[in-house]
C-alpha atoms as a PDB file:
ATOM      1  CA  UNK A   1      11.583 -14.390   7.179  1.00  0.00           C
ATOM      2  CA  UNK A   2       8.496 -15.200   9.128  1.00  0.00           C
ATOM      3  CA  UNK A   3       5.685 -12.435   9.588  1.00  0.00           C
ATOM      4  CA  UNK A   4       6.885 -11.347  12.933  1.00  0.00           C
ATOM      5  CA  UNK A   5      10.031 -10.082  11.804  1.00  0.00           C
ATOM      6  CA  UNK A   6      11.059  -6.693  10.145  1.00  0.00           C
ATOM      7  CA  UNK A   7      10.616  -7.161   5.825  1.00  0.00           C
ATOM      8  CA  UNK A   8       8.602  -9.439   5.941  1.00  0.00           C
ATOM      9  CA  UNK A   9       7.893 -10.223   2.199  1.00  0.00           C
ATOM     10  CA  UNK A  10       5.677 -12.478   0.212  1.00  0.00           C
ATOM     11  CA  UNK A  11       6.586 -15.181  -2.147  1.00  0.00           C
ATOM     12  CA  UNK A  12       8.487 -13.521  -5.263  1.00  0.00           C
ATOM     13  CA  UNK A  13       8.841 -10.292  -3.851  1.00  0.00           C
ATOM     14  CA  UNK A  14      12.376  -9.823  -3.978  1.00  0.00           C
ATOM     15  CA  UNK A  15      13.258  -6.654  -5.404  1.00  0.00           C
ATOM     16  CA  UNK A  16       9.722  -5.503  -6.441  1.00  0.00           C
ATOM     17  CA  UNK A  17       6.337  -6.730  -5.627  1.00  0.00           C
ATOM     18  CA  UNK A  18       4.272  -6.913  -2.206  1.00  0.00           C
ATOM     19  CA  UNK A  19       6.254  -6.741   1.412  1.00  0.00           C
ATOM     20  CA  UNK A  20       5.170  -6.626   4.587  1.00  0.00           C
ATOM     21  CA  UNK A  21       6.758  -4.589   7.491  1.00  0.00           C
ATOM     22  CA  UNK A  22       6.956  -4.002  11.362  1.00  0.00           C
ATOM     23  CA  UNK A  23       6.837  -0.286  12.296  1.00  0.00           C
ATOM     24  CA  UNK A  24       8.430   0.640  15.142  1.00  0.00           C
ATOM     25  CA  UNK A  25       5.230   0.902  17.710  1.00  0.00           C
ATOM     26  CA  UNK A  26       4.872  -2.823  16.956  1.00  0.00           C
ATOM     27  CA  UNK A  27       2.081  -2.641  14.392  1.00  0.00           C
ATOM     28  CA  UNK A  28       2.411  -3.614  10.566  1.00  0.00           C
ATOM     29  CA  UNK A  29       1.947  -1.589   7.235  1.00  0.00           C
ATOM     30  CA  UNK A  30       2.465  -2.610   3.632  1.00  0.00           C
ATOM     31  CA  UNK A  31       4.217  -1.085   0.497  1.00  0.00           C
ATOM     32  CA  UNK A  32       4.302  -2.146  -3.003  1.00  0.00           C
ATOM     33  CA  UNK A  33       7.871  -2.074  -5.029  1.00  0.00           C
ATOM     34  CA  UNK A  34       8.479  -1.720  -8.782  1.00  0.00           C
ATOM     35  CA  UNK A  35      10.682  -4.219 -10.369  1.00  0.00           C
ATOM     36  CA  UNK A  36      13.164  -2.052 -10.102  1.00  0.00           C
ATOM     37  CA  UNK A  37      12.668  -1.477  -6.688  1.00  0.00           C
ATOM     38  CA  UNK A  38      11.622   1.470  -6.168  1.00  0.00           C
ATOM     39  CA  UNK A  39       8.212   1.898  -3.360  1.00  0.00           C
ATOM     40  CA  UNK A  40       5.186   3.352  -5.525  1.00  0.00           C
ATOM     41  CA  UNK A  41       2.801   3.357  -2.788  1.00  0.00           C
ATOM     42  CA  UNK A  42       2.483   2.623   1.264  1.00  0.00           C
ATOM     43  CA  UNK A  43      -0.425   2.442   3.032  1.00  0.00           C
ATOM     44  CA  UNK A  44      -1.657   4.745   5.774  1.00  0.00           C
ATOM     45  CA  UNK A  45      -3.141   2.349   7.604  1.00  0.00           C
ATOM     46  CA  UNK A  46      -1.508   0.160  10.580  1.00  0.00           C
ATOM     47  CA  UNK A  47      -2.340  -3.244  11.214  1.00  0.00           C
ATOM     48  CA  UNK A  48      -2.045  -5.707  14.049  1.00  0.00           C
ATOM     49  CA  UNK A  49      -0.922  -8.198  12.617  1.00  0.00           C
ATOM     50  CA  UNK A  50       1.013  -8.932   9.242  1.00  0.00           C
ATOM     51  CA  UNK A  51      -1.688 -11.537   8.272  1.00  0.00           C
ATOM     52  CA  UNK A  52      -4.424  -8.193   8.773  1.00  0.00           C
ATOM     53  CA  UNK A  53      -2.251  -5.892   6.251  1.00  0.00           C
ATOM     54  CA  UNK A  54      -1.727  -8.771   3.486  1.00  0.00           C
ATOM     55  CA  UNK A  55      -5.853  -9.154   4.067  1.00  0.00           C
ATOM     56  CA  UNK A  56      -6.294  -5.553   3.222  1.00  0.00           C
ATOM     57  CA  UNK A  57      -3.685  -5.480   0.054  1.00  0.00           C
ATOM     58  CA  UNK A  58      -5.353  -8.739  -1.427  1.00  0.00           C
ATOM     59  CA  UNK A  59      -8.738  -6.850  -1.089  1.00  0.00           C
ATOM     60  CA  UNK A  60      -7.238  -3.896  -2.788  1.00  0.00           C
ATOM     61  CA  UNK A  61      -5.663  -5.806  -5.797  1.00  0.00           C
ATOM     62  CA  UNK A  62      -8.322  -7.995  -6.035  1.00  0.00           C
ATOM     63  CA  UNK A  63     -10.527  -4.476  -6.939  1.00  0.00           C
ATOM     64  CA  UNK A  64      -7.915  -2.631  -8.810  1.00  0.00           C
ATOM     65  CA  UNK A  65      -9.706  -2.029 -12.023  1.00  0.00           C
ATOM     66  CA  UNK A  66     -11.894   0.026 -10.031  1.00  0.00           C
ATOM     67  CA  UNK A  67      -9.692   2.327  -7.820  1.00  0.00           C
ATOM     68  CA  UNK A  68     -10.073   5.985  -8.163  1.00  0.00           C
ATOM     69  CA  UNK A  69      -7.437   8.274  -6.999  1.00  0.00           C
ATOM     70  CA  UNK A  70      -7.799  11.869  -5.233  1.00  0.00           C
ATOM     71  CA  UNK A  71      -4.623  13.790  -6.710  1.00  0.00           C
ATOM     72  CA  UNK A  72      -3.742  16.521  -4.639  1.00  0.00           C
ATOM     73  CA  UNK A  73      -0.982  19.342  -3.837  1.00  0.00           C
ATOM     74  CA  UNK A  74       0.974  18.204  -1.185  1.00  0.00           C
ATOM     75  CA  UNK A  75       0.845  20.733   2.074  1.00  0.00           C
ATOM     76  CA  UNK A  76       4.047  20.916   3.203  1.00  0.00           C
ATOM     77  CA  UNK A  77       7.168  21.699  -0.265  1.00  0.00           C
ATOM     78  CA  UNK A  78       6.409  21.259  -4.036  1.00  0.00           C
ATOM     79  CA  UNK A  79       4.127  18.584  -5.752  1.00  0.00           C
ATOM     80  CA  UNK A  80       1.316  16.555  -5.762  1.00  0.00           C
ATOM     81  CA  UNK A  81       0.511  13.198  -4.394  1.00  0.00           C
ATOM     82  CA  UNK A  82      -2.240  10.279  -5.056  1.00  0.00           C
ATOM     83  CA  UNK A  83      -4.316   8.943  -2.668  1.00  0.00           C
ATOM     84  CA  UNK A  84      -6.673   6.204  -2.734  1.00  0.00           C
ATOM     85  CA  UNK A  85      -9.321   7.150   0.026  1.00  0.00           C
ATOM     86  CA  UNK A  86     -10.364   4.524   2.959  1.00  0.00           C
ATOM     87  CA  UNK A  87     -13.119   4.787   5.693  1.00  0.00           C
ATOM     88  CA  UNK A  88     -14.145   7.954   7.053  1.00  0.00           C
ATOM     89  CA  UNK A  89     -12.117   9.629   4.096  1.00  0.00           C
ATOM     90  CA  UNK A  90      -8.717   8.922   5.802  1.00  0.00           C
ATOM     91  CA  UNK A  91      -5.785   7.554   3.070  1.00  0.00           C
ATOM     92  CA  UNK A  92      -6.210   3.578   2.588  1.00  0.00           C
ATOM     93  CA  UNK A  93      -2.887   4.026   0.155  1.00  0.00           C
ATOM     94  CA  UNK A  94      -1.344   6.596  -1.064  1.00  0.00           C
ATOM     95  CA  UNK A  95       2.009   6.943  -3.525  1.00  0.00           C
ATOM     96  CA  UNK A  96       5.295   6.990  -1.667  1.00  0.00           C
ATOM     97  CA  UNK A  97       6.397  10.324  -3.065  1.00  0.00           C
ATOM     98  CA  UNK A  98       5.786  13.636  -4.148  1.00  0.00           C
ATOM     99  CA  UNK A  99       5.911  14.559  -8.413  1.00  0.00           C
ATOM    100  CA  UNK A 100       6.266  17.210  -9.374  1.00  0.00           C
ATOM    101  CA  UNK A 101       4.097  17.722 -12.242  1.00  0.00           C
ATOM    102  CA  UNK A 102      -0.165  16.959 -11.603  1.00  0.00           C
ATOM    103  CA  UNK A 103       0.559  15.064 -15.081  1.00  0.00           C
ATOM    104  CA  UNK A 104       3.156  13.078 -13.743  1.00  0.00           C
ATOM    105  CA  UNK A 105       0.881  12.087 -10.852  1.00  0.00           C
ATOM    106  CA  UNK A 106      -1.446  11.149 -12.782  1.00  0.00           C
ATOM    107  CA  UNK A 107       0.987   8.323 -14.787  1.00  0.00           C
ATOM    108  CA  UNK A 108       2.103   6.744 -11.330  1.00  0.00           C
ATOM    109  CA  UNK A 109      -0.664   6.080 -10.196  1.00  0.00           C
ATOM    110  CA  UNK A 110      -1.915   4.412 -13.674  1.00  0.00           C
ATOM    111  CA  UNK A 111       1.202   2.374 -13.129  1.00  0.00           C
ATOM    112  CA  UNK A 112       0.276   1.470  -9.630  1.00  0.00           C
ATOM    113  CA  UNK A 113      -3.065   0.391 -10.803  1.00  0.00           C
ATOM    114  CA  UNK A 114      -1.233  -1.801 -13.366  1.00  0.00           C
ATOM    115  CA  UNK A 115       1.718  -3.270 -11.130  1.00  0.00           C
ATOM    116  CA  UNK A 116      -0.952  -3.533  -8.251  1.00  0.00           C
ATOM    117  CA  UNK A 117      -3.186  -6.331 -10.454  1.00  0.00           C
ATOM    118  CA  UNK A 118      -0.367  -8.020 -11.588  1.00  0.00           C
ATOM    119  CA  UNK A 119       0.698  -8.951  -8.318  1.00  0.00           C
ATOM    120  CA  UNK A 120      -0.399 -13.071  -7.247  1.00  0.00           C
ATOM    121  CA  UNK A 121      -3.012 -13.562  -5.120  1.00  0.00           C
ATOM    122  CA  UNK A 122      -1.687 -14.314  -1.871  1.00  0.00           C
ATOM    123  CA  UNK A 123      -2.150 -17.255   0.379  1.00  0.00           C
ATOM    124  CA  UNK A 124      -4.068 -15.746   3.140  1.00  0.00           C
ATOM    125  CA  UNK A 125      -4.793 -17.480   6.781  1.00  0.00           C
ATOM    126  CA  UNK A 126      -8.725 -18.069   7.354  1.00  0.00           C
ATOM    127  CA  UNK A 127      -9.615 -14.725   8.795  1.00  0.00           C
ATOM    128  CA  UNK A 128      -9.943 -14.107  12.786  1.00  0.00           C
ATOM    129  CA  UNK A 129     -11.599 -11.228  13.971  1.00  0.00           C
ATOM    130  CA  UNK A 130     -12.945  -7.972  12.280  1.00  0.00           C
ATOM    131  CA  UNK A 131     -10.091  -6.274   9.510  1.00  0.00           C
ATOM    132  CA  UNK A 132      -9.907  -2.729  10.434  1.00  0.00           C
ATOM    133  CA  UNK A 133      -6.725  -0.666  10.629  1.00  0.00           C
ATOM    134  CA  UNK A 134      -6.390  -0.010  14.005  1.00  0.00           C
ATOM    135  CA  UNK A 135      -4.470   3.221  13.352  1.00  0.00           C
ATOM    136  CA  UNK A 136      -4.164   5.686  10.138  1.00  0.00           C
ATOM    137  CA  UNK A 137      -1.449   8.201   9.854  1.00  0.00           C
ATOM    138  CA  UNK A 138      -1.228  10.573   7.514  1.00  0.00           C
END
């Protein structure tokens, strides 16, 4: 699939690894699977294009040894959640679920870190224009 459509992924990604996808208001966002295929982490951030979000995940692999989390008790039910702060303090990534135990927590996102620099580097367009999200949810 090219990078306009919904899913996109990149090479090798089939039921784990990097993909690409078109959100509903048009921009793009990025999760990372587990070989099993489970998502361990989205991003908060929206992109305009799907060459801008596979820019910001090859910057973040290429520094995973250094990533810090923020574990934290989610606001709305029961758990916690990891979160890998961006600018202005807003969530860059953060883990696709709620655990229930800070312990837990703690393990998934060590396994992130892991899965995250074993992922290829990724053939990347010469860049064009600033990379900034140009929208963060939460």
């Amino acid at each position: 699939m090219d990078a306009s459509s919904r899913g996109h992924t990149a090479a090798g990604a089939g039921r784990g690894g990097f993909r690409v996808e078109r959100a509903p208001d048009g921009r793009y966002r990025w999760q990372l699977k587990a070989p099993n295929g489970r998502v361990v982490a989205i991003t908060g951030a929206a992109y305009q294009s799907a060459a801008e979000a596979e820019r910001a995940f090859d910057g973040l692999r290429t520094g995973a040894d250094g990533l810090v989390a923020r574990i934290t008790h989610v606001r709305d039910g029961i758990g916690w959640v990891w979160i890998i702060p961006g600018s202005r303090a807003l969530p860059e990534v953060r883990s696709s679920r709620a655990y229930e135990r800070y312990a837990t927590c703690q393990n998934a996102f060590r396994r992130f870190v892991v899965l995250l620099a074993k992922q290829p580097a990724l053939e990347l367009p010469d860049r064009v224009g600033p990379l900034r999200p140009s929208d963060v949810r939460r």
